[in-house]
N, C-alpha and C. Protein backbone atom coordinates (compact mmCIF):
# COMPACT_ATOMS: atom_id res chain seq x y z
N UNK A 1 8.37 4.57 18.27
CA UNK A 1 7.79 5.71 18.93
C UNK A 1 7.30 5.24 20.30
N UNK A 2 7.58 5.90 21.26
CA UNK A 2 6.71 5.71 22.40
C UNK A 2 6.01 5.97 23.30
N UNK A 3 4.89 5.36 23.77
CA UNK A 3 3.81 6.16 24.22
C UNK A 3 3.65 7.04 24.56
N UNK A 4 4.60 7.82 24.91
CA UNK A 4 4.85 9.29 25.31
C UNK A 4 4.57 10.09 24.31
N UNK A 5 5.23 9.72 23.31
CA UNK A 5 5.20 10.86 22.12
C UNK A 5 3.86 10.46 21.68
N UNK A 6 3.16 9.36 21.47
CA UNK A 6 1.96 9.11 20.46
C UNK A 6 0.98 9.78 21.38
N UNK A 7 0.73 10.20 22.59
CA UNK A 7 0.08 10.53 23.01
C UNK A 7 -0.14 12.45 22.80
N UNK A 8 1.04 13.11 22.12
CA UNK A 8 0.40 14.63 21.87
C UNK A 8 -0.30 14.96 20.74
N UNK A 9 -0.62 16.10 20.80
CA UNK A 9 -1.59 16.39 19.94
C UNK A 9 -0.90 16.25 18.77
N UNK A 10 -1.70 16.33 17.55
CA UNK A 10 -1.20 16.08 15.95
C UNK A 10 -1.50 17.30 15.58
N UNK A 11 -1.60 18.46 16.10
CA UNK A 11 -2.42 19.54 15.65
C UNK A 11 -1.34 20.70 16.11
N UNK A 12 -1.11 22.07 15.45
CA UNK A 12 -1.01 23.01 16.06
C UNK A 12 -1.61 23.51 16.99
N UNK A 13 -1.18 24.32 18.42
CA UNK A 13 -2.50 24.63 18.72
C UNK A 13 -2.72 26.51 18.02
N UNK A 14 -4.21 26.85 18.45
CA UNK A 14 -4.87 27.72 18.13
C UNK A 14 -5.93 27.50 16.79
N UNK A 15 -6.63 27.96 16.14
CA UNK A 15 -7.43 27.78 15.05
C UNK A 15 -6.46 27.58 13.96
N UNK A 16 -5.60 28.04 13.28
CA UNK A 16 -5.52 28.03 11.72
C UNK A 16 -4.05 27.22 12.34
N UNK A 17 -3.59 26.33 10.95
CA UNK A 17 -2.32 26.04 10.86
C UNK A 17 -1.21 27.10 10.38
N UNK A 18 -0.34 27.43 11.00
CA UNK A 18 0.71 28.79 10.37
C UNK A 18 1.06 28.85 8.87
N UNK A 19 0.58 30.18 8.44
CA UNK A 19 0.96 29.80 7.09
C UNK A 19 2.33 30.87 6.81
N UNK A 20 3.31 30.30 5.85
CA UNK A 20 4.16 31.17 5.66
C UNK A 20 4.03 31.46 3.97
N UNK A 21 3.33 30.92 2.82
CA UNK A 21 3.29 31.64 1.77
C UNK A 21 2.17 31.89 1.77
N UNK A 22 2.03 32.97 0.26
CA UNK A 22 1.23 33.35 0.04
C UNK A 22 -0.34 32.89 -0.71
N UNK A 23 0.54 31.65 -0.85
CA UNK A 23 -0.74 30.63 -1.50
C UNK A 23 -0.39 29.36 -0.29
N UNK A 24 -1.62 29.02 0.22
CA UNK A 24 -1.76 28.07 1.18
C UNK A 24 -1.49 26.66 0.73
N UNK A 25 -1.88 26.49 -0.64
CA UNK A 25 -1.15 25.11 -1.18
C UNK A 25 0.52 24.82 -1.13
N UNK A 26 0.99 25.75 -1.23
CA UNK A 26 2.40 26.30 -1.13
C UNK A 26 2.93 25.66 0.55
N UNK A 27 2.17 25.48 1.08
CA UNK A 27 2.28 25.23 2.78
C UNK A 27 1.94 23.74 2.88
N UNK A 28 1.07 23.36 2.48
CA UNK A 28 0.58 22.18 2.19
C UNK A 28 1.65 20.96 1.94
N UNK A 29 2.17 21.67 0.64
CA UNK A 29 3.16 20.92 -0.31
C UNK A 29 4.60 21.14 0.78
N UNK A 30 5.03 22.09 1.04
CA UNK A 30 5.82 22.17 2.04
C UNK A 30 6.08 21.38 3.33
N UNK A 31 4.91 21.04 3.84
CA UNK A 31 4.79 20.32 5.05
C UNK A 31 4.99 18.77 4.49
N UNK A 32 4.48 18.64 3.44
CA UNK A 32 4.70 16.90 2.75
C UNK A 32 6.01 17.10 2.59
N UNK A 33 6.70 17.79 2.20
CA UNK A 33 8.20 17.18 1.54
C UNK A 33 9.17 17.71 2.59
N UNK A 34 8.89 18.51 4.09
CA UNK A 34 9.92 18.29 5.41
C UNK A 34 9.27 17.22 5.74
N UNK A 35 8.45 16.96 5.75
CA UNK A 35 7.63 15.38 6.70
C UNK A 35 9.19 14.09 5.79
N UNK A 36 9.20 14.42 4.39
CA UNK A 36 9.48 13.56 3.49
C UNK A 36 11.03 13.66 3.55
N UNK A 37 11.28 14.75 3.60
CA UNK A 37 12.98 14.92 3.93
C UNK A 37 13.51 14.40 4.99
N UNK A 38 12.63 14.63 6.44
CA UNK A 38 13.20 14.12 7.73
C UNK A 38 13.17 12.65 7.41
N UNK A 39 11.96 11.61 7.48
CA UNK A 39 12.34 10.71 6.78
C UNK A 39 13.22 9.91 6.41
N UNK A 40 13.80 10.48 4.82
CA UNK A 40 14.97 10.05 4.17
C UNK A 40 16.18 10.11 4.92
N UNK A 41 16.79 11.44 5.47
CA UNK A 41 17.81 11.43 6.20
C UNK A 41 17.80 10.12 7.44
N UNK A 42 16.59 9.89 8.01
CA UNK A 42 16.70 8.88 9.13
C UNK A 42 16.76 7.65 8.58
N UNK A 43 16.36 7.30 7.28
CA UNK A 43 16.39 5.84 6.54
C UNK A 43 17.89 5.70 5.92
N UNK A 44 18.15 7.09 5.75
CA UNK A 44 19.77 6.98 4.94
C UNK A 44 20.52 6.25 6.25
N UNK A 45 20.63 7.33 6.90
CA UNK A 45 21.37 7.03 7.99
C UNK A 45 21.42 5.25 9.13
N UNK A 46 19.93 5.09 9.07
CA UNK A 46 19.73 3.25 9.49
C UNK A 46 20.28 2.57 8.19
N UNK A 47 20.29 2.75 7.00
CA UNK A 47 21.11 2.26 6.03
C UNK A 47 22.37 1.96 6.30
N UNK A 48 23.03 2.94 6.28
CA UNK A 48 23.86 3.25 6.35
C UNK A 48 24.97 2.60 8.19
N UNK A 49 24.66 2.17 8.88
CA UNK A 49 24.05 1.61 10.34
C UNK A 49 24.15 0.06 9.66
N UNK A 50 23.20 -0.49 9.02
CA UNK A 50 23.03 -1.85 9.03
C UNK A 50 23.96 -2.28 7.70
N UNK A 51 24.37 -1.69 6.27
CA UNK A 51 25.26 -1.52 5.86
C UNK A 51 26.60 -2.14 6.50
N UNK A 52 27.17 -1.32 7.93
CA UNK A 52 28.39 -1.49 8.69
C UNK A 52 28.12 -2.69 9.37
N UNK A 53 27.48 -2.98 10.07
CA UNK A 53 27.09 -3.88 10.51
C UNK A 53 27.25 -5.42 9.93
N UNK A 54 26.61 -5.39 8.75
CA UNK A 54 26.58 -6.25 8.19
C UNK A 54 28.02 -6.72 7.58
N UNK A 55 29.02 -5.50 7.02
CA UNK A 55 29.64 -5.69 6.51
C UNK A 55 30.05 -6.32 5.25
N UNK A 56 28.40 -6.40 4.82
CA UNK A 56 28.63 -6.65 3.38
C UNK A 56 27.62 -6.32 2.59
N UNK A 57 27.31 -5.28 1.79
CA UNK A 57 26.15 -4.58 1.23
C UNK A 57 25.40 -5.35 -0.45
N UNK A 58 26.27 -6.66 -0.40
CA UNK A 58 25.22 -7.63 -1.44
C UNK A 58 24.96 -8.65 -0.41
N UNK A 59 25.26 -8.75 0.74
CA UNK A 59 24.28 -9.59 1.84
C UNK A 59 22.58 -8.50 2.00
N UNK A 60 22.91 -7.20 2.01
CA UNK A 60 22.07 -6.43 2.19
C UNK A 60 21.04 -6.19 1.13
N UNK A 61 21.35 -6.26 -0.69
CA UNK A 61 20.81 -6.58 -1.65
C UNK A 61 19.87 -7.48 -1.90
N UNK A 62 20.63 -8.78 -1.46
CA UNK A 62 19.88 -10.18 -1.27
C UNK A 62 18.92 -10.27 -0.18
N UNK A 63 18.60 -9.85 0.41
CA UNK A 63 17.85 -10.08 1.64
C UNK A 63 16.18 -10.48 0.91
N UNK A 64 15.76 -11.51 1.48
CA UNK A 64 14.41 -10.96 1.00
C UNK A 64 13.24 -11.54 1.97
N UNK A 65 12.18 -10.90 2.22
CA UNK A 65 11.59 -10.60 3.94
C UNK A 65 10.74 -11.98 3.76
N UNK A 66 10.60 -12.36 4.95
CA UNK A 66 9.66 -13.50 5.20
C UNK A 66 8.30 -12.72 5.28
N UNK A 67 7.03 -13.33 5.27
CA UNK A 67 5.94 -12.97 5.47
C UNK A 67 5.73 -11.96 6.71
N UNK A 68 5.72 -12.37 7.57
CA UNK A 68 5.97 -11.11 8.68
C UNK A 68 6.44 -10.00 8.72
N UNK A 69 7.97 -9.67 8.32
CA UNK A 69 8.70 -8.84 7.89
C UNK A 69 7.99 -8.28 7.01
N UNK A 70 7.33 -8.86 5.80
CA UNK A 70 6.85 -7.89 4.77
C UNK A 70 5.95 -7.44 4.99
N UNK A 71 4.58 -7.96 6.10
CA UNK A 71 3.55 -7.18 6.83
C UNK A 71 3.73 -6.06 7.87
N UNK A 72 4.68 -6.44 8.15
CA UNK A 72 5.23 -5.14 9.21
C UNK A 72 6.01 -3.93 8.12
N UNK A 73 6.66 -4.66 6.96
CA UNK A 73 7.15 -3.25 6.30
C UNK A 73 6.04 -2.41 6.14
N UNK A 74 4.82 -3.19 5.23
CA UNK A 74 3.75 -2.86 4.70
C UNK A 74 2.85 -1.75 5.92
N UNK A 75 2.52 -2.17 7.34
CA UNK A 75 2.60 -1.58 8.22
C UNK A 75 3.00 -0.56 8.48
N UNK A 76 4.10 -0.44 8.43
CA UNK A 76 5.26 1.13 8.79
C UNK A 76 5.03 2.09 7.61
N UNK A 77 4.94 1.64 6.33
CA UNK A 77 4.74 2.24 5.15
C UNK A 77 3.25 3.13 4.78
N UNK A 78 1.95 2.40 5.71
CA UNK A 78 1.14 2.81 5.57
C UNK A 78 1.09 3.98 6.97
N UNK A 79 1.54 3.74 8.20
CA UNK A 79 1.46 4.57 8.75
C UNK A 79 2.74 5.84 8.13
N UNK A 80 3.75 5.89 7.75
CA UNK A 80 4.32 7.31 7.02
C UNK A 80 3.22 7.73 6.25
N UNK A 81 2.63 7.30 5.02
CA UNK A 81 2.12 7.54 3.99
C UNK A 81 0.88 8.71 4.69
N UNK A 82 0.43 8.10 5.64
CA UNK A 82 -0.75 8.64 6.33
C UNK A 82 -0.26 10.00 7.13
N UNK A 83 1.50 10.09 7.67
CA UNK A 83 1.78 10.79 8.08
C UNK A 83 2.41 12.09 7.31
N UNK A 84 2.66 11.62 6.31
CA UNK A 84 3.02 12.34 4.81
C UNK A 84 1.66 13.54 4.71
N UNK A 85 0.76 12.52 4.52
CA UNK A 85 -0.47 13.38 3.57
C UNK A 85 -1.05 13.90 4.86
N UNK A 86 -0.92 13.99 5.80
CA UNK A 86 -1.79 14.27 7.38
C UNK A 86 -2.47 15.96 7.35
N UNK A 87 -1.36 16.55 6.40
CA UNK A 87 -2.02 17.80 6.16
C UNK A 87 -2.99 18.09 5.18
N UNK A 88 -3.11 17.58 4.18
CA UNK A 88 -4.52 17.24 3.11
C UNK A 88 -5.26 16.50 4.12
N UNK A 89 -5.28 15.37 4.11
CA UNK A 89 -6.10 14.24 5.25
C UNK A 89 -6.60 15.67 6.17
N UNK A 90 -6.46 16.27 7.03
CA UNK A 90 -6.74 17.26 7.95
C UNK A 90 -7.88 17.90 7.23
N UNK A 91 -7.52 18.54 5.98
CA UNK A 91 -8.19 19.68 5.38
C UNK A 91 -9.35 18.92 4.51
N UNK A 92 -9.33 17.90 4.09
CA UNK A 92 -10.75 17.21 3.55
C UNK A 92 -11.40 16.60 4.81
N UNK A 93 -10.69 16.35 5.77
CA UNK A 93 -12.09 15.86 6.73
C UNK A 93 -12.65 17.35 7.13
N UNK A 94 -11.87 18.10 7.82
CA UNK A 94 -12.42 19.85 8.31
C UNK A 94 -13.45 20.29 6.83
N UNK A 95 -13.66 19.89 5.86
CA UNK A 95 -14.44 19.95 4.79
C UNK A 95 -15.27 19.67 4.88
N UNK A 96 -15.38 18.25 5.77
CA UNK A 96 -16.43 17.11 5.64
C UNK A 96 -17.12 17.00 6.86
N UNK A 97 -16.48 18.15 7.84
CA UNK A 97 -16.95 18.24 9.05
C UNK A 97 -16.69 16.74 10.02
N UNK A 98 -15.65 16.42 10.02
CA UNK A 98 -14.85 14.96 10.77
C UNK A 98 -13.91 15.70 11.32
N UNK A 99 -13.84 15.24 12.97
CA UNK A 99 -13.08 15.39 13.77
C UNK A 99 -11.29 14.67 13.47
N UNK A 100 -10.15 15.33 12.94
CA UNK A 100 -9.16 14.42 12.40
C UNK A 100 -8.21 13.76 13.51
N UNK A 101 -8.43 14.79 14.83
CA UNK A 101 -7.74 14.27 16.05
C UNK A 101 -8.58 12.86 16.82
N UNK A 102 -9.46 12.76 16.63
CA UNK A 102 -10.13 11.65 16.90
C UNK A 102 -10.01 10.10 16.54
């Protein structure tokens, strides 16, 4: 990502987030699993990328990360996870009266 993009807002603007059903959990759950779909398609696809590359997909099996590598997976994993749930995360701090853009 780069600084360009990390720099807009995380927020809709105006007061409420748009809702399109009729039960707001319904929106909630919705927003986790396009967050979760876009995702997958972009991991399939770098798969799929380093796969060719490699040209051999039990070189790709075998791989197994040095310490670094596995702190940086661990890294990337916690920032999705955070970006996953960002719409709960939102709605228990606005609960708790915590600023979530901050």
């Amino acid at each position: 990502m780069t600084e360009e993009n990390s720099a807009r807002p995380r927020k809709a603007a105006g007061p409420d987030r748009p809702a399109y059903f009729t039960h707001t959990d319904l929106d909630r759950v919705m927003g986790i699993l396009l967050a979760l779909i876009s995702e997958v398609a972009s991991i399939r696809d770098r798969i799929d990328t380093h796969e060719r590359l490699a040209g051999n997909g039990a070189a790709v099996e075998a791989y197994v990360p040095d310490d670094q590598a596995a702190a940086e997976r661990e890294a990337r994993r916690s920032t999705y996870i955070r970006r996953l749930f960002r719409v709960i995360t939102e709605d228990v701090e606005a609960l708790k009266g915590d600023d979530p853009s901050a």
